[in-house]
N, C-alpha and C. Protein backbone atom coordinates (compact mmCIF):
# COMPACT_ATOMS: atom_id res chain seq x y z
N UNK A 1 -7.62 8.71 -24.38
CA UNK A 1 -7.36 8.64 -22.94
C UNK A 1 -8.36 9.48 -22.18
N UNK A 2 -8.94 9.02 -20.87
CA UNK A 2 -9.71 9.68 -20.22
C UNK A 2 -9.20 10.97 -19.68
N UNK A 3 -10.00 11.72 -19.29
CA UNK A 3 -9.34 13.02 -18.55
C UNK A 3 -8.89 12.42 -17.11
N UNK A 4 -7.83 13.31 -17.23
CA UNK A 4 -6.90 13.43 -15.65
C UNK A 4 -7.03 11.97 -15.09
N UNK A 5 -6.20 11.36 -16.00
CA UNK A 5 -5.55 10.02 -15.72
C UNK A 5 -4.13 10.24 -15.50
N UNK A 6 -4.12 9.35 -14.46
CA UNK A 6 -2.69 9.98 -13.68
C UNK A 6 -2.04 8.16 -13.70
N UNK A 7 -0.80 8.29 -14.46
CA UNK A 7 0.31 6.85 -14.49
C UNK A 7 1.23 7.12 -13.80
N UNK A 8 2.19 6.04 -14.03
CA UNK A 8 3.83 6.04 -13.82
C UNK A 8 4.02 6.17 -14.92
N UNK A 9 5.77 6.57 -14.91
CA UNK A 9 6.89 6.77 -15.94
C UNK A 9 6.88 5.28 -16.82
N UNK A 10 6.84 4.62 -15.90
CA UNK A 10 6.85 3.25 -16.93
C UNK A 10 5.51 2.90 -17.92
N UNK A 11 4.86 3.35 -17.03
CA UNK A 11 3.48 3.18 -17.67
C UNK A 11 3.68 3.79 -18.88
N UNK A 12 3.79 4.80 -18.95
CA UNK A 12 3.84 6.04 -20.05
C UNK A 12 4.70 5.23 -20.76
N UNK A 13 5.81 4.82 -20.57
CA UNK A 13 6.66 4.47 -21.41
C UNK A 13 6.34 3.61 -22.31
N UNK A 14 6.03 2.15 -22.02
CA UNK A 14 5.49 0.91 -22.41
C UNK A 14 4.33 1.60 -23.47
N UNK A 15 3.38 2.42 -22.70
CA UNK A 15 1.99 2.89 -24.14
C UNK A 15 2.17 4.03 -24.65
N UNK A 16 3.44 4.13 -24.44
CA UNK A 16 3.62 5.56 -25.32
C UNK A 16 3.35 6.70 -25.17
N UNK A 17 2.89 6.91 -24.06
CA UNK A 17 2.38 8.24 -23.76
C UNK A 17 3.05 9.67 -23.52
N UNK A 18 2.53 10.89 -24.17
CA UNK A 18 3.10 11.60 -23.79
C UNK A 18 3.17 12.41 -22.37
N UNK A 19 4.16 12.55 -22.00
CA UNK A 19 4.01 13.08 -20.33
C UNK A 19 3.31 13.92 -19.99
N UNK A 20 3.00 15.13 -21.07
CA UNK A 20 1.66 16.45 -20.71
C UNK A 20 0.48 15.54 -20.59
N UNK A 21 0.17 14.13 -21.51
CA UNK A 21 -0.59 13.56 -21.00
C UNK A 21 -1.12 12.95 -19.84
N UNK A 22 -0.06 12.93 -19.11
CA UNK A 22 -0.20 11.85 -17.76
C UNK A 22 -0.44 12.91 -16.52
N UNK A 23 -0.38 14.52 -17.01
CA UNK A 23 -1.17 15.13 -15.44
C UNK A 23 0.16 15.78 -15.32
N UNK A 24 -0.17 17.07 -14.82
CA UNK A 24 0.70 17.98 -14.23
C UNK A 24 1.13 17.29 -13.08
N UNK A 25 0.11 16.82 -11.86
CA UNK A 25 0.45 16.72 -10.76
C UNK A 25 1.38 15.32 -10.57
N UNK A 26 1.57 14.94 -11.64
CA UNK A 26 2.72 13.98 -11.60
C UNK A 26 3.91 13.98 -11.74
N UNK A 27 5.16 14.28 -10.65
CA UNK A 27 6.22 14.81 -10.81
C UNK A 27 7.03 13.88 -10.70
N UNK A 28 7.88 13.71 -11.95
CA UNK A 28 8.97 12.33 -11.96
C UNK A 28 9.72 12.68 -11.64
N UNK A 29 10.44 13.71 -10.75
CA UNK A 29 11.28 14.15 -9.68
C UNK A 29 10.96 13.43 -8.08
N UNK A 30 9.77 13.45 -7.90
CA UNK A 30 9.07 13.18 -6.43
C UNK A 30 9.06 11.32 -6.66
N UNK A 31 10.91 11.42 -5.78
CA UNK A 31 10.71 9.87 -5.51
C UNK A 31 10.22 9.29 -4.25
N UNK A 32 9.98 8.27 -4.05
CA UNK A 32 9.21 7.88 -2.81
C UNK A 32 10.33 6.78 -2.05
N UNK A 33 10.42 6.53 -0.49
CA UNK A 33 11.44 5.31 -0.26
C UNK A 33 10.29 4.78 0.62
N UNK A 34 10.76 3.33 0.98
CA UNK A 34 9.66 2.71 2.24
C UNK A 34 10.57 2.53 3.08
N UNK A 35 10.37 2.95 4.39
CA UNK A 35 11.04 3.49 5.27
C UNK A 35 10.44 2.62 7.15
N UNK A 36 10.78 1.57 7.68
CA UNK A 36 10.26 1.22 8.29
C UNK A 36 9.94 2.12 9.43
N UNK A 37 8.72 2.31 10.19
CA UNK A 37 8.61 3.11 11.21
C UNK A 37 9.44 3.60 12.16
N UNK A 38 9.86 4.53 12.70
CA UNK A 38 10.82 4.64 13.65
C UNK A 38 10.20 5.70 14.93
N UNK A 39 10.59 6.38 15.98
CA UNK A 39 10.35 7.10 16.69
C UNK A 39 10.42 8.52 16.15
N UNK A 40 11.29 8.86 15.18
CA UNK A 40 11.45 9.85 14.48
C UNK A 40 10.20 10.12 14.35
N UNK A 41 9.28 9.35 13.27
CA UNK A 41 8.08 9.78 12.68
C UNK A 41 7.05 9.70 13.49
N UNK A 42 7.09 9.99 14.62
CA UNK A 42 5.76 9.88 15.50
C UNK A 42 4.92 11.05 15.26
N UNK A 43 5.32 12.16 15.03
CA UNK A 43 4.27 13.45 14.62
C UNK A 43 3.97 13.50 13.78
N UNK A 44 4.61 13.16 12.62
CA UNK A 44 4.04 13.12 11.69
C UNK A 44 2.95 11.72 11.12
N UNK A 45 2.81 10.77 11.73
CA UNK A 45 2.03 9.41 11.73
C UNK A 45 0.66 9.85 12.27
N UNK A 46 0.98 10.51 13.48
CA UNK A 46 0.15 11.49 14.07
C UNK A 46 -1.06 12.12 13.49
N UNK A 47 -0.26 13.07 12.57
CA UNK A 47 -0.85 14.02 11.44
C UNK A 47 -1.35 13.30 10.18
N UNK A 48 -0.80 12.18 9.96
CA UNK A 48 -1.06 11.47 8.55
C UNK A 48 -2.02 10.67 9.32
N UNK A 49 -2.69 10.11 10.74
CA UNK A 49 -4.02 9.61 10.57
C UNK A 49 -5.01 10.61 11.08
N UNK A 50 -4.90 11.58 11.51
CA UNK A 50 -5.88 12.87 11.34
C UNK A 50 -5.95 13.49 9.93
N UNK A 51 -5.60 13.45 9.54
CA UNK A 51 -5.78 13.77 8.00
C UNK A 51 -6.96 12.73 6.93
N UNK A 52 -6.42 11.51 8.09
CA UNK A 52 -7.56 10.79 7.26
C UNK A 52 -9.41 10.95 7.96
N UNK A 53 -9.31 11.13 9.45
CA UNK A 53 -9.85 10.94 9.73
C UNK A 53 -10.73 12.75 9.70
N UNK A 54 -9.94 13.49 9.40
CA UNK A 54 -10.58 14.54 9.10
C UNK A 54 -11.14 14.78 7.65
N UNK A 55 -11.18 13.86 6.65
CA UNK A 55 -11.44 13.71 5.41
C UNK A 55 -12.79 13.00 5.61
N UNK A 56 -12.78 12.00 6.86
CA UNK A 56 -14.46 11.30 7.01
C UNK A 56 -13.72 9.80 6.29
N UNK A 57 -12.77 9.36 6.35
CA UNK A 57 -11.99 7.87 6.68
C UNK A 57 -11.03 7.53 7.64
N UNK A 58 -12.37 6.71 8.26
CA UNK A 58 -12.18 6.39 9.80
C UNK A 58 -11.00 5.24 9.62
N UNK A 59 -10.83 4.37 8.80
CA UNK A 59 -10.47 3.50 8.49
C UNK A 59 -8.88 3.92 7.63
N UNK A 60 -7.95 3.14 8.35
CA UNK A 60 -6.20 3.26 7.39
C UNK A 60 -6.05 2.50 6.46
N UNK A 61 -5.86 2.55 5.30
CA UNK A 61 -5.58 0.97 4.60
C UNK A 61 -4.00 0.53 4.79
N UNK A 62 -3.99 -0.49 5.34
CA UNK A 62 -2.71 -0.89 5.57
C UNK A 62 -1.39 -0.37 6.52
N UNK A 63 -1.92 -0.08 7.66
CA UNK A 63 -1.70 0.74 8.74
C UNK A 63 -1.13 -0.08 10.37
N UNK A 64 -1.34 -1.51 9.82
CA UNK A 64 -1.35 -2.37 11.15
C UNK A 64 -2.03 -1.84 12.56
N UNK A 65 -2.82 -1.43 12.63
CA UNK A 65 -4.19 -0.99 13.62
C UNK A 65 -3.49 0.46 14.33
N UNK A 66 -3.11 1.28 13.16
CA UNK A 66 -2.44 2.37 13.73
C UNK A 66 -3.53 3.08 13.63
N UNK A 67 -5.07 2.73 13.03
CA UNK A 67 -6.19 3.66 13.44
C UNK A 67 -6.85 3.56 14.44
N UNK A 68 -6.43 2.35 15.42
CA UNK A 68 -7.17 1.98 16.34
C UNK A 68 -6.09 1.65 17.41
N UNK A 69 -5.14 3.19 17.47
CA UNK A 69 -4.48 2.89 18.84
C UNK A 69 -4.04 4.13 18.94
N UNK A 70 -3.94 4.66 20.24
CA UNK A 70 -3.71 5.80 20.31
C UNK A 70 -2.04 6.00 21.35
N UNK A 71 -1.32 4.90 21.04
CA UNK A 71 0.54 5.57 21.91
C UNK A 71 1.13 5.11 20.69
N UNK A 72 2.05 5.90 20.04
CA UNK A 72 2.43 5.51 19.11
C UNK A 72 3.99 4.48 19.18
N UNK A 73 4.13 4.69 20.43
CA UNK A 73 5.12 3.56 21.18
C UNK A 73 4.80 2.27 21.33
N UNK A 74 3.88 2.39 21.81
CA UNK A 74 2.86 0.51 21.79
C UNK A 74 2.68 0.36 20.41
N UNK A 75 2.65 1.42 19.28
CA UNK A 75 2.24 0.82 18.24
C UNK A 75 3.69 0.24 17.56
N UNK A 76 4.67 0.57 17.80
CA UNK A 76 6.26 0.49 17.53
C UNK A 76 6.10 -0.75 18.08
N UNK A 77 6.13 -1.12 19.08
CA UNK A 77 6.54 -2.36 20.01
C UNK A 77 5.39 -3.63 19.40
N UNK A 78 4.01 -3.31 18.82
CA UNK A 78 3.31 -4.10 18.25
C UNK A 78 3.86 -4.62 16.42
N UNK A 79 4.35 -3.59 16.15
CA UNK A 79 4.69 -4.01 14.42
C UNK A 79 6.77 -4.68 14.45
N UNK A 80 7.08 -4.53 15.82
CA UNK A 80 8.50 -5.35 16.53
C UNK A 80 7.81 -6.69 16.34
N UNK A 81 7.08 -7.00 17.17
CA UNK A 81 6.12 -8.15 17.42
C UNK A 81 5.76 -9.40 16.19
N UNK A 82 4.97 -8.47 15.46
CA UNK A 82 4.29 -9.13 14.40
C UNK A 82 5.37 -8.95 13.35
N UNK A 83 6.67 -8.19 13.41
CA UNK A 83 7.49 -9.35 12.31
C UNK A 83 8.49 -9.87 12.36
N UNK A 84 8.11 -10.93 13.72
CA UNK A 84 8.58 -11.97 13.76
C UNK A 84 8.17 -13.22 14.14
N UNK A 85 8.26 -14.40 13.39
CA UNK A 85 7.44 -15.72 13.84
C UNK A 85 7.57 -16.01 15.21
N UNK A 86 8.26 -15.88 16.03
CA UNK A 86 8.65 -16.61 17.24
C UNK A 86 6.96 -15.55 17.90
N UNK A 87 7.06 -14.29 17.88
CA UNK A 87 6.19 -13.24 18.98
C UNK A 87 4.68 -12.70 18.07
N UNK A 88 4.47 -12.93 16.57
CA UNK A 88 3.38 -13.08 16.30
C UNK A 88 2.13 -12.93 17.08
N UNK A 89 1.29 -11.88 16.83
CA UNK A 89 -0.42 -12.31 17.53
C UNK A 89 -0.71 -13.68 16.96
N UNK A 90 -1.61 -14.56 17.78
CA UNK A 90 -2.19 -15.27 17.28
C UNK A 90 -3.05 -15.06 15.59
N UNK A 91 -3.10 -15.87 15.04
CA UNK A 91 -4.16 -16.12 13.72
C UNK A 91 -3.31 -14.95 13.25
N UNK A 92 -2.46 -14.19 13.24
CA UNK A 92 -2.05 -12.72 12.18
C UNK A 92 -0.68 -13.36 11.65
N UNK A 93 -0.34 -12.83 10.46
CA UNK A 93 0.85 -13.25 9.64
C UNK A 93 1.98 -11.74 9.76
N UNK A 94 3.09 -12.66 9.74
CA UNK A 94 4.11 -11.97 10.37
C UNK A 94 4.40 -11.02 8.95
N UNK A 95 4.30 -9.51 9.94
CA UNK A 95 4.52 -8.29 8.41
C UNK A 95 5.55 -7.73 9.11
N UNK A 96 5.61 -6.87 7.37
CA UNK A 96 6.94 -5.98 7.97
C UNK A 96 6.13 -4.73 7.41
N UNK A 97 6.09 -3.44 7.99
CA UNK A 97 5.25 -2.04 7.94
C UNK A 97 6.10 -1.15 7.37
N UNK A 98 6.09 -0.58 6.51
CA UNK A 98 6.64 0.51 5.92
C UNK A 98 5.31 1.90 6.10
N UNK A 99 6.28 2.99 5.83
CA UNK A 99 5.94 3.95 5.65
C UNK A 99 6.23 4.25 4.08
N UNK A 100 5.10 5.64 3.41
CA UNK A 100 5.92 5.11 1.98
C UNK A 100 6.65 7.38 2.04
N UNK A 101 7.55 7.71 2.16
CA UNK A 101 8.16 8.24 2.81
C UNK A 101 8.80 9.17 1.02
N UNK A 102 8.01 10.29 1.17
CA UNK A 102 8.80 11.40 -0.01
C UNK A 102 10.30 12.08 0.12
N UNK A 103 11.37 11.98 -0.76
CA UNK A 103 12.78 11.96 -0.44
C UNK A 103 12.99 13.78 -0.53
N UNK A 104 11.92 14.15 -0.96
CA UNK A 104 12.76 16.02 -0.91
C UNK A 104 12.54 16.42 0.18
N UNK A 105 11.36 16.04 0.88
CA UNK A 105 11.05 16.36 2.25
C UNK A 105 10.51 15.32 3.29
N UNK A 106 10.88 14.65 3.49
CA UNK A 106 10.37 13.35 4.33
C UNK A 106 9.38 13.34 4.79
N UNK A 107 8.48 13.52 3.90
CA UNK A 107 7.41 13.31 4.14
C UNK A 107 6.62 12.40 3.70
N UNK A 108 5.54 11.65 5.41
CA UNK A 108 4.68 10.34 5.20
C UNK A 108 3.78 10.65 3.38
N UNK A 109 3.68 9.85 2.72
CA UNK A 109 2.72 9.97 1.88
C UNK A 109 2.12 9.04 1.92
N UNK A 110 2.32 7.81 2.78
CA UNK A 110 1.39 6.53 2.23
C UNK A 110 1.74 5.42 3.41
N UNK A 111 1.26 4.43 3.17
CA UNK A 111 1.72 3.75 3.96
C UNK A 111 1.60 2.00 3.25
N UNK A 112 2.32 1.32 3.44
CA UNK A 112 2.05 -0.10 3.09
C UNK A 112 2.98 -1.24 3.97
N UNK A 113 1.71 -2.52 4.13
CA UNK A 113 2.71 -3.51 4.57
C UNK A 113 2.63 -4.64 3.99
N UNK A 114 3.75 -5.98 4.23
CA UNK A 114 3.80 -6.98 3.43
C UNK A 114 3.58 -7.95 4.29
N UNK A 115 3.01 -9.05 4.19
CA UNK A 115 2.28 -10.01 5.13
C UNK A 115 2.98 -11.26 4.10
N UNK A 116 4.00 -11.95 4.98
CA UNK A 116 4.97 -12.84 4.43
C UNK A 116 4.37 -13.87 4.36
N UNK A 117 2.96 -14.39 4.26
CA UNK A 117 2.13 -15.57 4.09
C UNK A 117 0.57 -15.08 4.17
N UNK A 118 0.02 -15.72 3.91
CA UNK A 118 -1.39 -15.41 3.55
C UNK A 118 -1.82 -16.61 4.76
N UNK A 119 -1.57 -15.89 5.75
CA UNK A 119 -1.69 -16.74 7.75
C UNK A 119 -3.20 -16.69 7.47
N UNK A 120 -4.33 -16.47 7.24
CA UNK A 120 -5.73 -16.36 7.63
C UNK A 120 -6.34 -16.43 6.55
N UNK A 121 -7.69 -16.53 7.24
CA UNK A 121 -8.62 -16.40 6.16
C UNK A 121 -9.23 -15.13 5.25
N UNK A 122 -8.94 -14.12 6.09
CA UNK A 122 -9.48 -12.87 5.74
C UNK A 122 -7.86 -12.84 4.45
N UNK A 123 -6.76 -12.97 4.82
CA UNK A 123 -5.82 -12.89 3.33
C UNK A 123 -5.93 -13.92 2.66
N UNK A 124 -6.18 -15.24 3.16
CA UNK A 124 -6.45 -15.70 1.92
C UNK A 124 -7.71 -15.81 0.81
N UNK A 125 -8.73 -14.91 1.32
CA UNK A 125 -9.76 -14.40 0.59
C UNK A 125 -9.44 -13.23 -0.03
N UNK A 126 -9.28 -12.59 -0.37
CA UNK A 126 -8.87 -11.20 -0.16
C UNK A 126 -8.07 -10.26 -0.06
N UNK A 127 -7.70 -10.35 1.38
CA UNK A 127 -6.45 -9.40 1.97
C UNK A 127 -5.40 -9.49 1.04
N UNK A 128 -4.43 -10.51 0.59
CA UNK A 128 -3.75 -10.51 0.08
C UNK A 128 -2.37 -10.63 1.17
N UNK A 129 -0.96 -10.04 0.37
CA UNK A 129 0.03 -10.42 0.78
C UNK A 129 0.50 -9.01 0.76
N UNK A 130 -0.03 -8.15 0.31
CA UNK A 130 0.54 -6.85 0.60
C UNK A 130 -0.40 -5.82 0.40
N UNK A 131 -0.66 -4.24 1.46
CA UNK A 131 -2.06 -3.76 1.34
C UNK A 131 -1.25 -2.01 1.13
N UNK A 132 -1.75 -1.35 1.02
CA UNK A 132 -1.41 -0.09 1.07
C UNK A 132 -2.40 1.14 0.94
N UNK A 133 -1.70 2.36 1.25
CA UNK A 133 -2.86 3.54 1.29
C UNK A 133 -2.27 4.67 0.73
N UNK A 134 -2.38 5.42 0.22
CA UNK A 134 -1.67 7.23 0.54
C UNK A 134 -2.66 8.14 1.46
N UNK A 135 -2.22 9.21 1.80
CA UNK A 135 -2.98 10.02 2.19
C UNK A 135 -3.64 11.01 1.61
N UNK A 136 -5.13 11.27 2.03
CA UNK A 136 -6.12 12.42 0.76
C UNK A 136 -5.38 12.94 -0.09
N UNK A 137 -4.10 13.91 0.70
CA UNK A 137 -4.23 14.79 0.04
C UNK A 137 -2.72 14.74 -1.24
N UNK A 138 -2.21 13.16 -0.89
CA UNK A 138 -1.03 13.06 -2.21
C UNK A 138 -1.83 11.62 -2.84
N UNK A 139 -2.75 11.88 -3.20
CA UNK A 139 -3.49 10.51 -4.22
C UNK A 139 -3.23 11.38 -5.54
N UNK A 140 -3.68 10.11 -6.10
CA UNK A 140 -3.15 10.37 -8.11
C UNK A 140 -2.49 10.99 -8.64
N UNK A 141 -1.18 10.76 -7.78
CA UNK A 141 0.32 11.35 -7.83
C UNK A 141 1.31 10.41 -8.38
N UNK A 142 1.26 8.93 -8.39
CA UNK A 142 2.17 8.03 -8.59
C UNK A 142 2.74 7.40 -7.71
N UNK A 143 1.96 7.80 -6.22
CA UNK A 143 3.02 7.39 -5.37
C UNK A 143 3.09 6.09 -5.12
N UNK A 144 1.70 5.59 -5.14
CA UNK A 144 1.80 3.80 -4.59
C UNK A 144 1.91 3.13 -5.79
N UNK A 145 2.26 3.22 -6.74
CA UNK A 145 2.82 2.91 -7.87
C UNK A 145 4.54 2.78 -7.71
N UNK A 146 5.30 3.43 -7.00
CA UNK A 146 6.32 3.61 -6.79
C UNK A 146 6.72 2.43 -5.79
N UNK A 147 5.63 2.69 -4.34
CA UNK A 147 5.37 2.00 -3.16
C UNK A 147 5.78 0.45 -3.79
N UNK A 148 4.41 0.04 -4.07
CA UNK A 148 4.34 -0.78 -4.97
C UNK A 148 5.02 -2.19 -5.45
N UNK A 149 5.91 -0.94 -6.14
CA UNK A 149 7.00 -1.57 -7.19
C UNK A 149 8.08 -1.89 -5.95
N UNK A 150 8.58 -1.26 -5.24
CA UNK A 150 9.67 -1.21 -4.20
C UNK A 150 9.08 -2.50 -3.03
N UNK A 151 7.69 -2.34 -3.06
CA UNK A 151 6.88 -3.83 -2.05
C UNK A 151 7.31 -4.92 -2.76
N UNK A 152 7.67 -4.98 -4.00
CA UNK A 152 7.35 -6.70 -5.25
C UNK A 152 8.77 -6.63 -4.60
N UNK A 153 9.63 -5.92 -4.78
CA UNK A 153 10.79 -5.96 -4.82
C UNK A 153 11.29 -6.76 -3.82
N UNK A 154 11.11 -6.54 -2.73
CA UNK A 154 11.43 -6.77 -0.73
C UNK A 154 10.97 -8.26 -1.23
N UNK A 155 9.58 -8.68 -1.66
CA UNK A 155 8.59 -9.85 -1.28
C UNK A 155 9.87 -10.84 -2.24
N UNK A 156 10.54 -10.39 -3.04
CA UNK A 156 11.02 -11.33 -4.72
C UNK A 156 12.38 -11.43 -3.73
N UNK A 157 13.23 -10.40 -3.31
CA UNK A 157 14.49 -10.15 -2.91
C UNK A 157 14.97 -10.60 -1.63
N UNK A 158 13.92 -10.14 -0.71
CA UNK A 158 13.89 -10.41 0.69
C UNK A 158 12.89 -11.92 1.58
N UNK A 159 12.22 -12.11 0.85
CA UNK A 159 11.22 -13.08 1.29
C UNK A 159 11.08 -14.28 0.44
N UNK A 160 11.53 -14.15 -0.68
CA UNK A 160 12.06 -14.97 -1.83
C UNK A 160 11.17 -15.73 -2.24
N UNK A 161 9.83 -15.11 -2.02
CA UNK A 161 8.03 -15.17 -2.66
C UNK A 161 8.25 -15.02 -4.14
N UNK A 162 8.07 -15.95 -4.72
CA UNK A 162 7.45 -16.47 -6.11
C UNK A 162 6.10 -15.24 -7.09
N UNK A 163 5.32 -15.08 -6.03
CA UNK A 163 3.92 -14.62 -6.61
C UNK A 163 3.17 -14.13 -5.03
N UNK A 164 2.40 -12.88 -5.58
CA UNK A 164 1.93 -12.32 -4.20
C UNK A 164 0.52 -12.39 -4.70
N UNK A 165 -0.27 -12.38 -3.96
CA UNK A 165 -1.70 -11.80 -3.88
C UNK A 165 -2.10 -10.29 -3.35
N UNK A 166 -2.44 -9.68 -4.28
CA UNK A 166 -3.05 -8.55 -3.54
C UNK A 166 -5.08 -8.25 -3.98
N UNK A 167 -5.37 -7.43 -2.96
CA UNK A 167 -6.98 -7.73 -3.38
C UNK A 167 -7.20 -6.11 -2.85
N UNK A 168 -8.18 -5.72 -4.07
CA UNK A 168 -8.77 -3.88 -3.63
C UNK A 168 -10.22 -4.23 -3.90
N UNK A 169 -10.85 -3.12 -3.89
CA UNK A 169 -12.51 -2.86 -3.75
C UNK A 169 -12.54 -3.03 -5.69
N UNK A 170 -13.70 -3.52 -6.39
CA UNK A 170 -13.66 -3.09 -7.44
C UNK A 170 -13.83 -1.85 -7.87
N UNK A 171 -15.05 -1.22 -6.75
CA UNK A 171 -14.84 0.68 -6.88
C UNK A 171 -13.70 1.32 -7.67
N UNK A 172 -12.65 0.60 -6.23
CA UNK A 172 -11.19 1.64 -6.25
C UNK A 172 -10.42 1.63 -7.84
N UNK A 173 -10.98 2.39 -8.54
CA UNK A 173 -10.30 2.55 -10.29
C UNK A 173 -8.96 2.74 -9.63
N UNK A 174 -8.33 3.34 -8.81
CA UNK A 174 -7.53 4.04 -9.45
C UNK A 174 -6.05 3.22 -8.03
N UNK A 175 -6.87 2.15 -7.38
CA UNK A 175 -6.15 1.24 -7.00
C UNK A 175 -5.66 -0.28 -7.72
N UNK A 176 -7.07 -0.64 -8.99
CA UNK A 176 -7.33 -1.54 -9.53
C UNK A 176 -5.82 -0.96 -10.65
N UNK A 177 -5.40 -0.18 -10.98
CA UNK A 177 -4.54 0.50 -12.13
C UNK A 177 -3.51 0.12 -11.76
N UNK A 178 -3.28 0.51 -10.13
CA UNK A 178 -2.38 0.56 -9.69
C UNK A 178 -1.61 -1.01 -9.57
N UNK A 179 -1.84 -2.01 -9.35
CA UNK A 179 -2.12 -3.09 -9.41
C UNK A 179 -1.91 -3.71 -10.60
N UNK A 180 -2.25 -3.42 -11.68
CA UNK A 180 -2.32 -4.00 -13.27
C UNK A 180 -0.93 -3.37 -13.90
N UNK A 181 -0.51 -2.10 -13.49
CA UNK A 181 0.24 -1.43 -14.03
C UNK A 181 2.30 -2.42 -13.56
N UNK A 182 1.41 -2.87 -12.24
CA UNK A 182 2.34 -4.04 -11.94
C UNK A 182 2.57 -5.38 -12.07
N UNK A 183 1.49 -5.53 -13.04
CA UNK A 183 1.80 -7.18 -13.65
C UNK A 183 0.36 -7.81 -12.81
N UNK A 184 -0.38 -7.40 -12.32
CA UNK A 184 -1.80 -8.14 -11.62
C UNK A 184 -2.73 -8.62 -12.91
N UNK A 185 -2.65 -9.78 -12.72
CA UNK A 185 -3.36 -10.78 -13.15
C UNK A 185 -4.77 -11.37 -12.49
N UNK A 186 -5.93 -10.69 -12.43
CA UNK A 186 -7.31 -11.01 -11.87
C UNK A 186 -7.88 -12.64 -12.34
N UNK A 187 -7.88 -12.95 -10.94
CA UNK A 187 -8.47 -14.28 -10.38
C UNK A 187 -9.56 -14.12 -10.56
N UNK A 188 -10.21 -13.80 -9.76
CA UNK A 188 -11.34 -14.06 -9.05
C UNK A 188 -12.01 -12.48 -8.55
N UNK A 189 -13.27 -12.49 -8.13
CA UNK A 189 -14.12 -11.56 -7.33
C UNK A 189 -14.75 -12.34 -6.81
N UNK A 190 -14.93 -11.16 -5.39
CA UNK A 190 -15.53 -12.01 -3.70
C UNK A 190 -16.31 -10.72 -3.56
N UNK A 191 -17.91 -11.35 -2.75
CA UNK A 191 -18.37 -10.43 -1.77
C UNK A 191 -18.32 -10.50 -0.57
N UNK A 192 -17.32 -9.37 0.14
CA UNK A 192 -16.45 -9.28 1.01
C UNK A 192 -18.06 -8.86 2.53
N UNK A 193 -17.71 -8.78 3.59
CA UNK A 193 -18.24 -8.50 5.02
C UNK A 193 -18.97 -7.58 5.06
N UNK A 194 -18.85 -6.80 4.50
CA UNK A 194 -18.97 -5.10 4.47
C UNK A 194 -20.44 -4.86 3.06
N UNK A 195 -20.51 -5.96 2.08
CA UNK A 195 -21.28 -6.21 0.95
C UNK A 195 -20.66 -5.66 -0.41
N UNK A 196 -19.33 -4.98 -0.40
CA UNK A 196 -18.59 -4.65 -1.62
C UNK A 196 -18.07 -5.66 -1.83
N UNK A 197 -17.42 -5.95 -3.58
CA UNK A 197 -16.95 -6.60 -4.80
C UNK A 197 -15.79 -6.13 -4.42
N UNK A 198 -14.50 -7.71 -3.99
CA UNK A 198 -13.33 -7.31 -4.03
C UNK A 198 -13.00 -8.05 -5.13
N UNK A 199 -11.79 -7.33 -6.03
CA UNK A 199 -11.00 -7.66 -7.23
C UNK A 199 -9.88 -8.48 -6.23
N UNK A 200 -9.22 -10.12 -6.75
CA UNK A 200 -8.04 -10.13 -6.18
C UNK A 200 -7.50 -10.67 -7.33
N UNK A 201 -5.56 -10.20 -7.30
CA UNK A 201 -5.04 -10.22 -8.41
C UNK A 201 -3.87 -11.42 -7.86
N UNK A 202 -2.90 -11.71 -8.61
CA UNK A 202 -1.87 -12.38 -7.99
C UNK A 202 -1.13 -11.80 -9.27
N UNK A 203 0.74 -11.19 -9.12
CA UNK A 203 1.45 -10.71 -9.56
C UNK A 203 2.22 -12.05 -9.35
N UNK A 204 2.91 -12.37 -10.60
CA UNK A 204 4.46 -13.38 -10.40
C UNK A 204 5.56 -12.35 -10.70
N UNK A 205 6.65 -12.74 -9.48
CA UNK A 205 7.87 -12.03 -9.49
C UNK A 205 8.96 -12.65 -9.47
């Protein structure tokens, strides 16, 4: 095993691993819930995209243009909007936004949303059906692994989706894991707008 490879509990489980193996900073105490946005969390949403943007990523993954708006009330009243078919933006597919939300202290760690159809072209290249992020400073913790698993869940339970698409950078190792560790099955690779190699996977649930 490589150094400071960081899994899930399941992961470990399935290959056997021992838990001193899988990283201190992985605490199978620290559960995660997805928690749809509320007014509550406005300071802290706040703080979780200065954090990114004080790291030198200008860019949210999976944020519904919460990097590119500054009332966090309009941004409430925009993710009301988009999940539902009737009030939809044009060309955008109707999501539902979670926060991915730590239970000892409620705190943002991540964020992900689920896009109940692959409405465009940019998801159906790519984007996928569900996108997500953590923040700098709780990565290769387990958390969107958790996220994740609780996203298949909503899409299988709630949306009564068959099979999702999701698509990361090939770079991102340690998103590509994240992804496989959930049943992702690699299609295809695209060169995406930007000139990076996206991996896209499709999970059956």
């Amino acid at each position: 095993m490589e150094e400071n490879y960081f899994c899930s509990e399941r992961e470990a489980k399935v290959h056997n691993i021992e838990l001193e193996e899988v990283g201190l900073e992985y605490n199978l105490e620290d559960k995660i819930k997805l928690i749809i946005p509320t007014k509550e969390y406005e300071n802290q949403a706040i703080e979780y995209r200065k954090e990114h943007f004080d790291n030198g990523e200008k860019t949210l993954h999976a944020c519904s243009k919460w990097d590119r708006m500054d009332n966090y009330d309009e941004w409430l009243k925009l993710l009301k909007s988009n999940s539902k078919k009737e009030t939809v933006q044009d060309n955008y597919a109707v999501t539902t936004q979670f926060f991915g939300v730590r239970e000892r202290d409620n705190k943002i760690v991540g964020m992900i949303n689920i896009r109940h159809e692959l409405a465009n072209d940019f998801l159906r290249n790519y984007g996928g059906n569900i996108g997500y992020g953590i923040r700098p400073t709780e990565r290769r913790k387990g958390y969107a692994t958790q996220m994740l698993e609780q996203a298949l869940k909503y899409c299988k339970e709630e949306l009564n989706l068959e099979k999702v698409m999701l698509g990361c950078y090939k770079e991102n190792e340690a998103s590509r894991r994240t992804i496989l560790n959930a049943g992702g099955a690699l299609e295809r690779e695209v060169k995406t707008e930007n000139g990076k190699i996206a991996q896209v996977y499709w999970i059956k649930l």
